[in-house]
C-alpha atoms as a PDB file:
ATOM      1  CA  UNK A   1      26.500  -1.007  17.660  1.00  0.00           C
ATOM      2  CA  UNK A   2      26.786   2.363  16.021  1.00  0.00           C
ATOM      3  CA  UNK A   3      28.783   0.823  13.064  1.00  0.00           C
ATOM      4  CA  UNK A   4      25.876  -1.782  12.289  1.00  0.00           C
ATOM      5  CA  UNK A   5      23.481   1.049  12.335  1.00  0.00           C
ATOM      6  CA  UNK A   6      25.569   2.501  10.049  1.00  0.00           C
ATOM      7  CA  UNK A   7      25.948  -0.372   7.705  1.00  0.00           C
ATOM      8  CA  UNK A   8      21.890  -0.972   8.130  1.00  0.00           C
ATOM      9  CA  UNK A   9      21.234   2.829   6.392  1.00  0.00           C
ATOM     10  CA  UNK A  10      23.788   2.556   3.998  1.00  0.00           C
ATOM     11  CA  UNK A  11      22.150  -0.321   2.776  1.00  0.00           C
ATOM     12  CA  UNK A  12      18.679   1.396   2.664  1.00  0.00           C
ATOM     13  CA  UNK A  13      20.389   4.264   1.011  1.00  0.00           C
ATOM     14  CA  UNK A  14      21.590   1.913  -1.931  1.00  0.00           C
ATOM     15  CA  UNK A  15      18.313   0.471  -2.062  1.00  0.00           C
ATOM     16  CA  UNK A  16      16.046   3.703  -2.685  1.00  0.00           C
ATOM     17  CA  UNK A  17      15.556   4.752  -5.808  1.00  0.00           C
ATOM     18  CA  UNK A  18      16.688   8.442  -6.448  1.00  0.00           C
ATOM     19  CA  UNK A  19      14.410   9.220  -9.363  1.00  0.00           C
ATOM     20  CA  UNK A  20      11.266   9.998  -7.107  1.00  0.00           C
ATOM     21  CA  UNK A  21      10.958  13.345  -8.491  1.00  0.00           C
ATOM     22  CA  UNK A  22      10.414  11.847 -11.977  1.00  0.00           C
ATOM     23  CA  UNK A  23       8.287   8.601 -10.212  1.00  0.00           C
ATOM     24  CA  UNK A  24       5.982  11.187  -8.723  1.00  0.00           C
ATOM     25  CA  UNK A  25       5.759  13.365 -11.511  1.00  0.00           C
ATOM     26  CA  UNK A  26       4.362  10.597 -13.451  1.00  0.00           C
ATOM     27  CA  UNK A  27       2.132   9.412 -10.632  1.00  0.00           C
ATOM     28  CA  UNK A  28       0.642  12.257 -10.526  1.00  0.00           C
ATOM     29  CA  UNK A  29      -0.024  12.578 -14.107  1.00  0.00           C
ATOM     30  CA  UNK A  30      -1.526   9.321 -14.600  1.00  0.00           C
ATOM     31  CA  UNK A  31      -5.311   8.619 -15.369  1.00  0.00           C
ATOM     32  CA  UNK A  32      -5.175   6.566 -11.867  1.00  0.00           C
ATOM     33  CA  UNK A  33      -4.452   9.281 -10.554  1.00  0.00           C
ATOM     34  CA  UNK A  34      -7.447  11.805 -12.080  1.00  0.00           C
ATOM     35  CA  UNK A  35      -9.970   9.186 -11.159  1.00  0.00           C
ATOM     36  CA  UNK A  36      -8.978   9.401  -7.977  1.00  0.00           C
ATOM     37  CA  UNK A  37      -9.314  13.133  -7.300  1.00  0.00           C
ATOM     38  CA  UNK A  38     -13.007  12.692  -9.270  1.00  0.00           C
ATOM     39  CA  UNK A  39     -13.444  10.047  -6.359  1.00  0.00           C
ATOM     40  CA  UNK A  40     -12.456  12.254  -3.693  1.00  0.00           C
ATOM     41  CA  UNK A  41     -14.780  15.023  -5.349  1.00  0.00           C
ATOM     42  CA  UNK A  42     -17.361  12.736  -5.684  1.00  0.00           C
ATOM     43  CA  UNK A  43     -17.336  11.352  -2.246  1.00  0.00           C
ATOM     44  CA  UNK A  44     -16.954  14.701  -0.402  1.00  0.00           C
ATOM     45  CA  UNK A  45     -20.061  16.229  -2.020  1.00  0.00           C
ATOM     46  CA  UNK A  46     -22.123  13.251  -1.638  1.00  0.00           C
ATOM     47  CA  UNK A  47     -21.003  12.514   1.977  1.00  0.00           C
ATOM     48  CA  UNK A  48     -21.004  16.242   2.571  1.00  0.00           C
ATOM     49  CA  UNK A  49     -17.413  16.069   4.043  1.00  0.00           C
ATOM     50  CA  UNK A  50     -14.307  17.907   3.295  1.00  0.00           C
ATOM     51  CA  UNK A  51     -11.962  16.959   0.113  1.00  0.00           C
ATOM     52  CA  UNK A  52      -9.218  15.649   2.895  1.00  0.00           C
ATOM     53  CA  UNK A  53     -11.784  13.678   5.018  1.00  0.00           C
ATOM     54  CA  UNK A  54     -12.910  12.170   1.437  1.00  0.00           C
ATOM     55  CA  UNK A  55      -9.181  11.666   0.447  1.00  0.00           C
ATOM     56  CA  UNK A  56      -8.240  10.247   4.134  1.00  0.00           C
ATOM     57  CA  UNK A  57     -10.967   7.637   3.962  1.00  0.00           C
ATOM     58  CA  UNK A  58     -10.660   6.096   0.464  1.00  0.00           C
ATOM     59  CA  UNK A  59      -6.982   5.709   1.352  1.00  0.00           C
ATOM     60  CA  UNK A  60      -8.062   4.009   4.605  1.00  0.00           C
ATOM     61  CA  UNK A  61     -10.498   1.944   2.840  1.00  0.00           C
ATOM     62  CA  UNK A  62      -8.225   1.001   0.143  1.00  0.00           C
ATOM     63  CA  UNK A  63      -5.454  -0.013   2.575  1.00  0.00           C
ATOM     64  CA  UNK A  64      -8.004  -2.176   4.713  1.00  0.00           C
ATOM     65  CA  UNK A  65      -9.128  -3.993   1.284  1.00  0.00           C
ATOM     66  CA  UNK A  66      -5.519  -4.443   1.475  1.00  0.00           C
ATOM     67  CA  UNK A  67      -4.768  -5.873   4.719  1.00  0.00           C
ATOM     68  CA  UNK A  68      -7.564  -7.929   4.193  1.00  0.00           C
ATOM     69  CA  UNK A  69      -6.637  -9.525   1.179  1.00  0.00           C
ATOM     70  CA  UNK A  70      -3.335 -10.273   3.063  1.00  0.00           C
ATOM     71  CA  UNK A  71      -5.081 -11.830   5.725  1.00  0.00           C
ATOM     72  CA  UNK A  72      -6.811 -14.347   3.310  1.00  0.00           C
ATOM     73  CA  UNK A  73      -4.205 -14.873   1.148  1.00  0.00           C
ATOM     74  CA  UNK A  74      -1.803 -15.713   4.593  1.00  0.00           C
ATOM     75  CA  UNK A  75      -4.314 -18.090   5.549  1.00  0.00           C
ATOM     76  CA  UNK A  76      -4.901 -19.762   2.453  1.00  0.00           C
ATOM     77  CA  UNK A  77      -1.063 -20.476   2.296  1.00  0.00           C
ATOM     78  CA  UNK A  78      -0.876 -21.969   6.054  1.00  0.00           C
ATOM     79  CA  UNK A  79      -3.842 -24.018   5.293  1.00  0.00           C
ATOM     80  CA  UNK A  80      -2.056 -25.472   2.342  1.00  0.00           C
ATOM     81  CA  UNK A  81       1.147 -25.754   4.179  1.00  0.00           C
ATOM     82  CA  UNK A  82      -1.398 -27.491   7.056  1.00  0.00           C
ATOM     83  CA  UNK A  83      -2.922 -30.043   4.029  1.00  0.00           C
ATOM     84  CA  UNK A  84       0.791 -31.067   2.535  1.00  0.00           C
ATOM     85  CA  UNK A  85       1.778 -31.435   6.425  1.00  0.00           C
ATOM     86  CA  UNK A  86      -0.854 -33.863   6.870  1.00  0.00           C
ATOM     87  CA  UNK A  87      -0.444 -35.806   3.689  1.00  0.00           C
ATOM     88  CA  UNK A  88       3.157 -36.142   4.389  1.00  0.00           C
ATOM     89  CA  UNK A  89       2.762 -37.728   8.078  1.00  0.00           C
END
């Protein structure tokens, strides 16, 4: 068991990309980036809430909008798979 855990990380390890430093460097550089922390400002003044509490609830937004659009698009797909099902019996 302990050798298949083994194999399982080194294969993670080969996977990651080691350049992060540079990746986030140029995250956080981006104009993405600046319009989000003008969000955050914007959002904790007019909310009257902290910078993190602003920060913590446009990410949770944004990853709901996600899980939502992964929800429709999931269903879309197994309603298709449902129509070609039918037309094929």
């Amino acid at each position: 068991m302990q050798i298949l855990n083994t194999a399982i990380i080194k294969l993670k390890e080969k996977g990651l990309n080691s350049s992060y430093e540079e990746r986030l460097k140029r995250l956080c550089d981006s104009p993405a980036l600046d319009a989000l922390n003008r969000s955050i400002s914007f959002l904790s003044e007019s909310q009257k809430v902290s910078r993190d509490q602003a920060a913590v609830t446009i990410i949770d937004t944004i990853k709901e909008l996600e899980t939502v659009w992964n929800d429709y698009i999931m269903m879309e797909g197994i309603d298709k798979l449902k129509s070609l099902l039918k037309t094929q019996n």
